[in-house]
N, C-alpha and C. Protein backbone atom coordinates (compact mmCIF):
# COMPACT_ATOMS: atom_id res chain seq x y z
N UNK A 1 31.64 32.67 7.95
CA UNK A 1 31.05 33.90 8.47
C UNK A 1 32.02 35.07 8.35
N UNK A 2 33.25 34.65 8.44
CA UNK A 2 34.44 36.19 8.68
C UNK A 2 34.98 36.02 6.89
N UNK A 3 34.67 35.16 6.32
CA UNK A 3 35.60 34.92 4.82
C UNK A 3 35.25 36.64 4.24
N UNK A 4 36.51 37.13 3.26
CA UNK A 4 36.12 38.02 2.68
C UNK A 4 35.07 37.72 1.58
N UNK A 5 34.46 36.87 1.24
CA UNK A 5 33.32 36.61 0.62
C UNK A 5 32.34 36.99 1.03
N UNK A 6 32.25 36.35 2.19
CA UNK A 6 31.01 36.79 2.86
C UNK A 6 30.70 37.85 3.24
N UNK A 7 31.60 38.80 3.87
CA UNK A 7 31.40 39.98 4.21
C UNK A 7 31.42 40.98 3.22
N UNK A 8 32.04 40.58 1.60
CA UNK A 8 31.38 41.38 0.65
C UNK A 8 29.99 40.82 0.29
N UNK A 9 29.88 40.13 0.47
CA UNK A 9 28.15 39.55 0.04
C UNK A 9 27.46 40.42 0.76
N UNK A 10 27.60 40.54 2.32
CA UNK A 10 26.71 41.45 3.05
C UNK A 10 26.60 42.64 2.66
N UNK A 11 28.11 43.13 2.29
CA UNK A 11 27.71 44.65 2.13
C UNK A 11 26.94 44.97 0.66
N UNK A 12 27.05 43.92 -0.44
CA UNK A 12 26.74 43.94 -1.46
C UNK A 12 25.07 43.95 -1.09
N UNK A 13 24.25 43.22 -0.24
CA UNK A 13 22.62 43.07 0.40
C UNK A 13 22.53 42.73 1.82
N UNK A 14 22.60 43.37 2.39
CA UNK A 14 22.40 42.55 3.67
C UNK A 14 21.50 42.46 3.98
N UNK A 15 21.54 40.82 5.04
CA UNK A 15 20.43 40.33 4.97
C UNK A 15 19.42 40.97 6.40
N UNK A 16 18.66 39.99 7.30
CA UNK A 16 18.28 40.58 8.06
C UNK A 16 18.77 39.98 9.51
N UNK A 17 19.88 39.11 9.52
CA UNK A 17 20.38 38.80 10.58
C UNK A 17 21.51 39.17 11.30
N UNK A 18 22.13 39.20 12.26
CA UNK A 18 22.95 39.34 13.00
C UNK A 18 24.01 40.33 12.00
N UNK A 19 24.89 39.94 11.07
CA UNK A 19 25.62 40.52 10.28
C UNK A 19 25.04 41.54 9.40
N UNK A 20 23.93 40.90 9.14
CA UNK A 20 23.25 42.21 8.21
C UNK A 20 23.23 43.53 9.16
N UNK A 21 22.70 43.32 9.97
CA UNK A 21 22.60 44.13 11.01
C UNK A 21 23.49 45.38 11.37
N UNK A 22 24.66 44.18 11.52
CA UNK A 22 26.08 44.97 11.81
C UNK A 22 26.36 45.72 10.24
N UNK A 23 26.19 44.92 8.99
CA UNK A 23 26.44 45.97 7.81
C UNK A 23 25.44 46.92 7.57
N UNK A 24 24.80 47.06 7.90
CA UNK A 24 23.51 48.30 8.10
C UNK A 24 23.71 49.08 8.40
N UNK A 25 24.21 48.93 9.47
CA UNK A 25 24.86 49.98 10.83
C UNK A 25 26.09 50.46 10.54
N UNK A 26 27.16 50.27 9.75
CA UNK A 26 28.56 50.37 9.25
C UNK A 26 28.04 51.57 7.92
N UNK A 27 27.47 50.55 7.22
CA UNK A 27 27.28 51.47 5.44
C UNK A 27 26.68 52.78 6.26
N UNK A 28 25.48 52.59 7.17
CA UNK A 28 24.42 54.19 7.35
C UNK A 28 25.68 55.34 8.52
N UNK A 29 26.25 54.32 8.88
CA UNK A 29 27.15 55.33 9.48
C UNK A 29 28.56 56.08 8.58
N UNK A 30 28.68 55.44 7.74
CA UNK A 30 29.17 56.02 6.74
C UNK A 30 29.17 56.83 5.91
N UNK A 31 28.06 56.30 5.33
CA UNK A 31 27.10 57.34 3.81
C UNK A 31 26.18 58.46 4.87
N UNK A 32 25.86 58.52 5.91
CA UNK A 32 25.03 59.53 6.13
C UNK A 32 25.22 60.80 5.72
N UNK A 33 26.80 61.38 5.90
CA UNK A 33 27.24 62.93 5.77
C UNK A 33 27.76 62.57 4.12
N UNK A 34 28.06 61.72 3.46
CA UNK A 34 28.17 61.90 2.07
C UNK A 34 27.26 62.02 1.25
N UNK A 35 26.09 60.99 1.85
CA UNK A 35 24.65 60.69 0.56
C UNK A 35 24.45 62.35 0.72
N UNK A 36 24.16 62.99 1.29
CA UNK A 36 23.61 64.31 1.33
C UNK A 36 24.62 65.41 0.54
N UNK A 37 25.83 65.14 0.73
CA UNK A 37 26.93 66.00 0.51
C UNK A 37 27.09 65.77 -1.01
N UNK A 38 26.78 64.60 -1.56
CA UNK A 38 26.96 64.45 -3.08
C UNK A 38 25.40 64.75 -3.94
N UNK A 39 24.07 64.74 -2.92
CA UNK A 39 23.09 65.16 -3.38
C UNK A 39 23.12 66.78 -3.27
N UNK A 40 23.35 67.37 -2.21
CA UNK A 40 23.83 69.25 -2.47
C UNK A 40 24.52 69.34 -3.35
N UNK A 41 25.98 68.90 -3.57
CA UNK A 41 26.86 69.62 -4.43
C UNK A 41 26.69 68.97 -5.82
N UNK A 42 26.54 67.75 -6.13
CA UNK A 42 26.65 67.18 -7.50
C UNK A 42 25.43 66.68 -8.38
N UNK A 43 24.23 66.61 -7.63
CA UNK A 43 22.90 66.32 -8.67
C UNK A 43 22.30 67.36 -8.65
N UNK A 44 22.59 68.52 -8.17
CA UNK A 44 20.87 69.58 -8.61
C UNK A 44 20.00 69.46 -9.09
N UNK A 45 18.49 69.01 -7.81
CA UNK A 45 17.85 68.34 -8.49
C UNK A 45 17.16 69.58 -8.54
N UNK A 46 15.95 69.51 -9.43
CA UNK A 46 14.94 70.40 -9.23
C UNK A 46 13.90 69.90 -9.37
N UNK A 47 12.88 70.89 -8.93
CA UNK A 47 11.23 70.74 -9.38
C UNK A 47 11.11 70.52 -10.69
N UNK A 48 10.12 69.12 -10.45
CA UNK A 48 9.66 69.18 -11.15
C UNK A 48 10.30 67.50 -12.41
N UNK A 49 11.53 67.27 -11.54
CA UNK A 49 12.58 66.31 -12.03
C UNK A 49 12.15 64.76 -12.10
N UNK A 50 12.66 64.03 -12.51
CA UNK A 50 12.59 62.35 -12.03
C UNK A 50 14.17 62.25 -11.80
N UNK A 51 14.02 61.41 -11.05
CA UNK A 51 15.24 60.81 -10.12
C UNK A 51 15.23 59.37 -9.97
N UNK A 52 16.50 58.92 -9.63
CA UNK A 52 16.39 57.46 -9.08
C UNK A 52 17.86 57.51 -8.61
N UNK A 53 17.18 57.12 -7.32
CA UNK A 53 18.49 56.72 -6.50
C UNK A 53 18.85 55.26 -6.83
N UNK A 54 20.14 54.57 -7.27
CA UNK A 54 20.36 53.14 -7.13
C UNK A 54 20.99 52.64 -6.09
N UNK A 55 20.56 51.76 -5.19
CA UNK A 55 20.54 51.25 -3.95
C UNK A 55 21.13 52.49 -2.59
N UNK A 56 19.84 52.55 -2.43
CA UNK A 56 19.74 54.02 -1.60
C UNK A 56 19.87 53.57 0.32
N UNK A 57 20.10 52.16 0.24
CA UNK A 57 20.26 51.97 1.76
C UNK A 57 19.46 52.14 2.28
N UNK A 58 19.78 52.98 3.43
CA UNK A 58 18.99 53.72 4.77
C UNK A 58 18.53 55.06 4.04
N UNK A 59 18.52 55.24 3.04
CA UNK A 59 18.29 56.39 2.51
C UNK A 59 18.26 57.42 2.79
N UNK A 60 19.54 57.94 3.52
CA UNK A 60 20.64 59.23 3.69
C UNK A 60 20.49 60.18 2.28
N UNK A 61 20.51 60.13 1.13
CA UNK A 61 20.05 60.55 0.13
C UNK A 61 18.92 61.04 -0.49
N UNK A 62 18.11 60.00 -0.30
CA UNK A 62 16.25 60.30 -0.53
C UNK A 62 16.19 61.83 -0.02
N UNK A 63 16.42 61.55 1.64
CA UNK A 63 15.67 62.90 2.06
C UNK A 63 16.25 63.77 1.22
N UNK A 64 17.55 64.29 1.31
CA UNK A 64 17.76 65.73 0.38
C UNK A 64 17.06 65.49 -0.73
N UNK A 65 17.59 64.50 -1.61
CA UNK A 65 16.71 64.50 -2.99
C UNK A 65 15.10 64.98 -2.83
N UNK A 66 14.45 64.21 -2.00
CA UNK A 66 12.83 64.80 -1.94
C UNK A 66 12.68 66.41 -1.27
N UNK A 67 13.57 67.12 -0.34
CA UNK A 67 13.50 68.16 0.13
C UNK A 67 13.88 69.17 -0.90
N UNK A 68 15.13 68.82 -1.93
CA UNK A 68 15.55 69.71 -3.04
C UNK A 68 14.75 69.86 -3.96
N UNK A 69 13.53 69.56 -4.24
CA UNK A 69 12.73 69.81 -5.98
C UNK A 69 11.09 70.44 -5.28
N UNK A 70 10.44 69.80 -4.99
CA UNK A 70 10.24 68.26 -5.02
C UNK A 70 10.31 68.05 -5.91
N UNK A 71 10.49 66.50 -6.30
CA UNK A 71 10.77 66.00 -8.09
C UNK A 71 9.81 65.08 -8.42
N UNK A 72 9.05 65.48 -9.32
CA UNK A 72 7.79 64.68 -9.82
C UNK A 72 7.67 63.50 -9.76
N UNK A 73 9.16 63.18 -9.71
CA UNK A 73 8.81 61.11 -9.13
C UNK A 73 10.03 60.91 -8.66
N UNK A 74 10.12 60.35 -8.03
CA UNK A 74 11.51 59.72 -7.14
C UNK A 74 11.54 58.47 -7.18
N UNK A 75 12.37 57.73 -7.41
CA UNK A 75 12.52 56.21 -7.42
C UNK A 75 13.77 56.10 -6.35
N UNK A 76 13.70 54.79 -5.56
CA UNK A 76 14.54 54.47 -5.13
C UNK A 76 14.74 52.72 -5.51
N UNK A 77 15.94 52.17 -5.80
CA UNK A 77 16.01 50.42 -6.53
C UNK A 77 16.66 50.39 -5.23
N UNK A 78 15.99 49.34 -4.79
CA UNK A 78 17.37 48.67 -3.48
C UNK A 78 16.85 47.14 -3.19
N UNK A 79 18.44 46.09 -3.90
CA UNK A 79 17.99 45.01 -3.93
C UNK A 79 18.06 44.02 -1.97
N UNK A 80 18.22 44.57 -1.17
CA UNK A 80 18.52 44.72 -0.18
C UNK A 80 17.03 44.51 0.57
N UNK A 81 16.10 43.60 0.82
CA UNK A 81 15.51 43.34 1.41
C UNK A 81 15.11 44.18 2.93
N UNK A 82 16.33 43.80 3.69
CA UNK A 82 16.44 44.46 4.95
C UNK A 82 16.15 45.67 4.71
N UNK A 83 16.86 46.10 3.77
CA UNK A 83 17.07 47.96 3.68
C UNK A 83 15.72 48.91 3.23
N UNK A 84 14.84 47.49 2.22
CA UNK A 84 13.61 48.12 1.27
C UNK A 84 12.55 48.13 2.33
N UNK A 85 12.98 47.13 3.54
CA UNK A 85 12.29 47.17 4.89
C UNK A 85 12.34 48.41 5.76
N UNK A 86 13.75 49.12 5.79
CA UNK A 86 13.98 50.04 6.75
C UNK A 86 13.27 51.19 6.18
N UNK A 87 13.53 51.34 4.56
CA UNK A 87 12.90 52.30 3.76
C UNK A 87 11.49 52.81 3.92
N UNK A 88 11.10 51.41 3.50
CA UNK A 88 8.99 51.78 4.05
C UNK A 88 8.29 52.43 5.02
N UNK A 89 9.53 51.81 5.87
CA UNK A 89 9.15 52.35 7.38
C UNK A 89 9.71 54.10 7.42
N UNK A 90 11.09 54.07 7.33
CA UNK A 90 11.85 55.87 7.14
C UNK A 90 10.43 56.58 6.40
N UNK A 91 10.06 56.05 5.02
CA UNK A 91 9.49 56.89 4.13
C UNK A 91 7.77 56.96 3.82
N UNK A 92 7.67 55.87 5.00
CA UNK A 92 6.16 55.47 4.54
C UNK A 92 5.20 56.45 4.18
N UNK A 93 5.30 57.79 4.62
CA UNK A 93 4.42 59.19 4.29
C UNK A 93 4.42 59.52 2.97
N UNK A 94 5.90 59.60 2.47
CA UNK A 94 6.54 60.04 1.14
C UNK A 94 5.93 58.68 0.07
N UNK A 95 5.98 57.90 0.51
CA UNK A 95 5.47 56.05 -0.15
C UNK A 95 3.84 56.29 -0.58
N UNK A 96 3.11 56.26 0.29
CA UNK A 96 2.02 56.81 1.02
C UNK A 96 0.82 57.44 0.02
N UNK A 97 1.89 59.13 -0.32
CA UNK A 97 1.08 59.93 -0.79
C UNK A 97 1.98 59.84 -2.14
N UNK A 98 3.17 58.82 -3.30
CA UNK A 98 2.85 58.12 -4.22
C UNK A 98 4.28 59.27 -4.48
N UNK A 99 4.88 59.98 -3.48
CA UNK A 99 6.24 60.67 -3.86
C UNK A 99 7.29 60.29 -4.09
N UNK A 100 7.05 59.04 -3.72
CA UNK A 100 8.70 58.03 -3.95
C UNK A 100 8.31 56.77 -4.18
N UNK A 101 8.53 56.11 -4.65
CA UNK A 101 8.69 54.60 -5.29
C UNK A 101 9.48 53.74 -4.65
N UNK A 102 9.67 52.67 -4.60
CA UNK A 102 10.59 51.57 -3.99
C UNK A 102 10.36 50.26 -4.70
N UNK A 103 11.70 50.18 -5.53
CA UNK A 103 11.30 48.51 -5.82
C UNK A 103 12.88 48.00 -5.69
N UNK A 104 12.54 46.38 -5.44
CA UNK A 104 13.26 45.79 -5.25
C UNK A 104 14.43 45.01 -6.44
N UNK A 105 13.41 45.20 -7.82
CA UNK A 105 14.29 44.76 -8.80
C UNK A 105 15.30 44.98 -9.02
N UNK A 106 16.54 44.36 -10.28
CA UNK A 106 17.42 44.78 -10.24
C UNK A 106 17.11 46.09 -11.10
N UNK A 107 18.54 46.89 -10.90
CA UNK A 107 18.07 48.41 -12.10
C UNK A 107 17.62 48.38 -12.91
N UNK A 108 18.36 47.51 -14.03
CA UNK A 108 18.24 47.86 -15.10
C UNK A 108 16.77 46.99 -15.70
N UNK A 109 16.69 45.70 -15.06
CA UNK A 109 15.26 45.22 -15.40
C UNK A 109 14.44 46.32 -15.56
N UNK A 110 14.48 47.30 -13.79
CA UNK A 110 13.14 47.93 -13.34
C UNK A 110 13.18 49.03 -14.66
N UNK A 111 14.16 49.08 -15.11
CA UNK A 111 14.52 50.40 -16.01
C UNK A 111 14.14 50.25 -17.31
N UNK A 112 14.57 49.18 -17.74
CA UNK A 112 14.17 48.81 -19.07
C UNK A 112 12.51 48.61 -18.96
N UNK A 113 11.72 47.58 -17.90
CA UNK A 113 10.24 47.71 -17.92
C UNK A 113 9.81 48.65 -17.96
N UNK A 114 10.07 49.56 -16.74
CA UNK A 114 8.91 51.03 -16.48
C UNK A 114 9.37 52.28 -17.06
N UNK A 115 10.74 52.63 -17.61
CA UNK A 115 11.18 53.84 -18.03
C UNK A 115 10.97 54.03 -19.36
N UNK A 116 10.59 54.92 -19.96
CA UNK A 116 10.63 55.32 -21.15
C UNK A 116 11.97 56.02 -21.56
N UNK A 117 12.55 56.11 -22.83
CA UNK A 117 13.24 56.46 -23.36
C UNK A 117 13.40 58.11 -22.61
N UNK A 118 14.77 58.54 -22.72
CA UNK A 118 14.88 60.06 -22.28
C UNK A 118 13.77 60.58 -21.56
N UNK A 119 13.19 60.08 -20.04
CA UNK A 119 12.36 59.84 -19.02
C UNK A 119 13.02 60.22 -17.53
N UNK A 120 14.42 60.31 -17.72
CA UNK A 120 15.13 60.65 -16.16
C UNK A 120 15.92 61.52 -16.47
N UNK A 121 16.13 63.01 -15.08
CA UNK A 121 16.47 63.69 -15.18
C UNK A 121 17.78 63.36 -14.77
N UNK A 122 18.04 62.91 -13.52
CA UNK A 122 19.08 62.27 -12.59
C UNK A 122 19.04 60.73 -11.99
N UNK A 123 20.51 60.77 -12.07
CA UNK A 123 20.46 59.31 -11.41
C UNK A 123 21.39 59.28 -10.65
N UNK A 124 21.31 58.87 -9.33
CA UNK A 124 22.51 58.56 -8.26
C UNK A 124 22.94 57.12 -7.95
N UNK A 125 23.86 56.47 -7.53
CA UNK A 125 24.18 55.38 -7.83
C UNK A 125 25.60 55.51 -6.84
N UNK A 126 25.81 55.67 -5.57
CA UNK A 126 26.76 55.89 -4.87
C UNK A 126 26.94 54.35 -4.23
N UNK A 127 28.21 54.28 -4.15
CA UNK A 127 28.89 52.91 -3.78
C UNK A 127 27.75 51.81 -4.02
N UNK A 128 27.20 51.43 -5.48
CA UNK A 128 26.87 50.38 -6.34
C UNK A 128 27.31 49.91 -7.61
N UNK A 129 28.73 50.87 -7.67
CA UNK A 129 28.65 50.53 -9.38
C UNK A 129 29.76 49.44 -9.54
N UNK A 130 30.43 49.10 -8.48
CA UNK A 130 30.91 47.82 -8.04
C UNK A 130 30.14 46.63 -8.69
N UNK A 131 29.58 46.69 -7.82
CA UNK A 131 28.19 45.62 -7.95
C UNK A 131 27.71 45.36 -9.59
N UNK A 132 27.39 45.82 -10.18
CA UNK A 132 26.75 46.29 -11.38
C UNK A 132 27.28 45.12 -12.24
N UNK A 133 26.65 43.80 -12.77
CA UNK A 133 27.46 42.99 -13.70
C UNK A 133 26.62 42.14 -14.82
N UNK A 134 26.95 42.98 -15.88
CA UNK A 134 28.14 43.29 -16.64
C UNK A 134 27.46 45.29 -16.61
N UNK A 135 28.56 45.67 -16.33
CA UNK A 135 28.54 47.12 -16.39
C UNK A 135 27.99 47.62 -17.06
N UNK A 136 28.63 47.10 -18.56
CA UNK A 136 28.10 47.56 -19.53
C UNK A 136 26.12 48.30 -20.23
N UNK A 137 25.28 46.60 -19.77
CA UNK A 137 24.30 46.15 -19.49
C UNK A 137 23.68 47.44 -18.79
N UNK A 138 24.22 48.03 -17.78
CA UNK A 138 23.47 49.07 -16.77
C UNK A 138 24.07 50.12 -17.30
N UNK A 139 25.16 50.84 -17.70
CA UNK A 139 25.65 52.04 -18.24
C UNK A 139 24.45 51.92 -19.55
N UNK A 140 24.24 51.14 -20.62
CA UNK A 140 23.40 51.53 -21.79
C UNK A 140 21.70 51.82 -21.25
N UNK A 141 21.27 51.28 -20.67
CA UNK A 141 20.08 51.35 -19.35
C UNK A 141 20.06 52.52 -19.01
N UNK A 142 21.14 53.02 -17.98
CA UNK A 142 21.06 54.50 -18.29
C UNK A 142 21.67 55.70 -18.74
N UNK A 143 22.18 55.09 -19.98
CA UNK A 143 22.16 56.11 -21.32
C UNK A 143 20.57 56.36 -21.65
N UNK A 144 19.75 55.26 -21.93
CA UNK A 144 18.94 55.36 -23.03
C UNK A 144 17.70 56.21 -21.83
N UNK A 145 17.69 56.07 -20.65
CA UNK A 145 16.74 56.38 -19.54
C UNK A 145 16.60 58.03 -19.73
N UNK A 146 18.40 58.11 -19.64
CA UNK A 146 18.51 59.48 -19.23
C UNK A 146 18.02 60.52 -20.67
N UNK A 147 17.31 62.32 -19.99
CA UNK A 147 17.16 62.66 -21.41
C UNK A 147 18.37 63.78 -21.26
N UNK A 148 18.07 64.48 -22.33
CA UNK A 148 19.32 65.06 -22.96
C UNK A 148 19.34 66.27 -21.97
N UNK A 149 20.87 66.36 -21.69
CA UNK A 149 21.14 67.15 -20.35
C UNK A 149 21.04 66.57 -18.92
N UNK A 150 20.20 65.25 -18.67
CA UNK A 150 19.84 64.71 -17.28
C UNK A 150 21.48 64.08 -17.51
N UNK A 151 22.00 63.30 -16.09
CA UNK A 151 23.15 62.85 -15.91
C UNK A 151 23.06 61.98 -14.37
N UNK A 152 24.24 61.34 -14.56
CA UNK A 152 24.36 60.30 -13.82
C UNK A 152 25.62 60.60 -12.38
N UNK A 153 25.11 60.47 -11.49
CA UNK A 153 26.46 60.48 -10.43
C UNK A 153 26.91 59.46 -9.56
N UNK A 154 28.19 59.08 -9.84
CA UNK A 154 28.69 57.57 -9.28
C UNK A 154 29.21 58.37 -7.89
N UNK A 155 29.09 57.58 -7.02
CA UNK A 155 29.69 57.91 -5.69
C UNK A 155 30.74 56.67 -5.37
N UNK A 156 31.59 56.36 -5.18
CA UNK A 156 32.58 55.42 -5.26
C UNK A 156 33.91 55.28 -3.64
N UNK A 157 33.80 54.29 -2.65
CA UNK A 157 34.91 54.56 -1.79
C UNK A 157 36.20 53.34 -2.21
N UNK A 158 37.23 53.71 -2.06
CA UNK A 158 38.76 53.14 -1.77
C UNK A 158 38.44 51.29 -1.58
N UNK A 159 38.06 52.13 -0.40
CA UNK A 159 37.54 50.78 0.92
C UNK A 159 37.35 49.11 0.13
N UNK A 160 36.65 49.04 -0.85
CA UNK A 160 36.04 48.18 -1.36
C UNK A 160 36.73 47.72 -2.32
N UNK A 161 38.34 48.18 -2.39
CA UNK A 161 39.37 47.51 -3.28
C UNK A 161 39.78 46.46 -2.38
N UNK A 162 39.13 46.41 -0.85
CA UNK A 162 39.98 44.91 -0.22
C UNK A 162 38.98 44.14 0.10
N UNK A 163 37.68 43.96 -1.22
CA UNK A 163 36.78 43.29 -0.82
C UNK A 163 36.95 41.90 -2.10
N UNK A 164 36.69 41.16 -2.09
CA UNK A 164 36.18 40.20 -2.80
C UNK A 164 35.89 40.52 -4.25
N UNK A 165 36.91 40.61 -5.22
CA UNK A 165 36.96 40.80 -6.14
C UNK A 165 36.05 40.19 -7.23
N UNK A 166 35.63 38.86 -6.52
CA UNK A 166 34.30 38.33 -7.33
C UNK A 166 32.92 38.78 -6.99
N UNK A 167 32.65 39.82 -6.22
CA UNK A 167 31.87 40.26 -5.28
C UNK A 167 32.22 41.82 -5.79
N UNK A 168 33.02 42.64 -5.58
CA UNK A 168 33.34 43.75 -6.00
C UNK A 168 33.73 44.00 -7.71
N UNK A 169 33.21 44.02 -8.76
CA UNK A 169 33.25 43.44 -9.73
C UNK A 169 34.14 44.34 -10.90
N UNK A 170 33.86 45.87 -10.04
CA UNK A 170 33.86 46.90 -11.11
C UNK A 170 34.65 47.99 -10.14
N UNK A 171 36.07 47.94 -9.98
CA UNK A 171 37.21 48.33 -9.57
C UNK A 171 37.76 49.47 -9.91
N UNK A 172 37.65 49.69 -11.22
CA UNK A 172 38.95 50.00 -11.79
C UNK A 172 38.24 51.28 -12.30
N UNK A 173 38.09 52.15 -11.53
CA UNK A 173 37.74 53.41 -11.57
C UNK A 173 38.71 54.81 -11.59
C-alpha cells in the first residue's frame, strides 16, 4: 500500500478507494491554480477551435478551455475511471448539450480512431507525458492530429522524479 509503486500507480489512475481518494484530493489541490494558469497564458484557445485535454482529472482546465472560445468540440481522454466519474458529474450540462466529450480510451487509440488528419487546433497534456509509453507512439498521434499552426502544451512537475521510474516513464525533460 505505501511502496513507491503503488503510489505512482495511483497517481498515474486512481482508483475509487480509500487511496484513490486521497490522490484525487492531492493532484485537484494542486493543478487547480495551474490547469487554468497554463490554459490563460499558453493555449489560446479560440472560437470556434477543437481541443483535447489529455487526462484532465477534476478538470481544473476544461472550465477555462470551454469559457475561452467556445471551441467547436472539446475532448477530454482520462483513463482514470474515478476521475471520468467526477467529470460527468462537474460537466454533465456541457456533456449533455454535446460541448465536451469524455472518453476513457487511451489517447492515442481514441486519436488515431476518431481524429482526422490536421483536425486539432490544441492539445493540453499537463502532468501525463510521464505516463505516455512509448512516447514516441503518442508524439506522432499528435503530430499527425494537429493542423498546421495548432500546437501542443506539456505541463510537467519536478515532483514525479521521486516516483517509480517504471511508472514514471518519461523523465527526462
Amino acid at each position: 500500500f505505501f511502496s513507491k509503486t503503488y503510489r505512482s500507480e495511483t497517481m498515474r489512475a486512481p482508483g475509487n478507494g480509500l487511496s484513490g481518494l486521497i490522490a484525487r484530493k492531492i493532484m485537484s489541490n494542486i493543478n487547480i491554480n495551474t490547469s487554468s494558469h497554463i490554459v490563460n497564458t499558453f493555449l489560446d484557445v479560440k472560437p470556434g477551435q477543437t481541443v483535447i485535454e489529455i487526462g484532465p482529472g477534476s478538470g481544473h482546465a476544461l472550465r477555462p478551455i470551454l469559457n475561452a472560445g467556445p471551441p467547436t468540440r472539446t475532448i477530454g481522454i482520462e483513463i482514470s475511471q474515478s476521475f471520468r466519474k467526477e467529470l460527468f458529474s462537474v460537466f454533465a450540462k456541457e456533456i449533455k448539450n454535446g460541448i465536451l466529450e469524455i472518453s476513457g480510451e487511451d489517447a492515442s487509440s481514441f486519436m488515431h480512431r476518431t481524429l482526422e488528419t490536421e483536425s486539432v487546433d490544441r492539445i493540453l497534456a499537463s502532468n501525463v507525458i510521464y505516463f505516455l509509453n512509448p512516447l514516441q507512439k503518442y508524439l506522432d498521434e499528435f503530430y499527425r492530429v494537429l493542423k498546421p499552426g495548432g500546437y501542443i502544451v506539456f505541463g510537467v512537475k519536478d515532483l514525479v522524479k521521486n516516483g517509480d521510474p517504471s511508472v514514471f516513464v518519461n523523465l527526462n525533460w
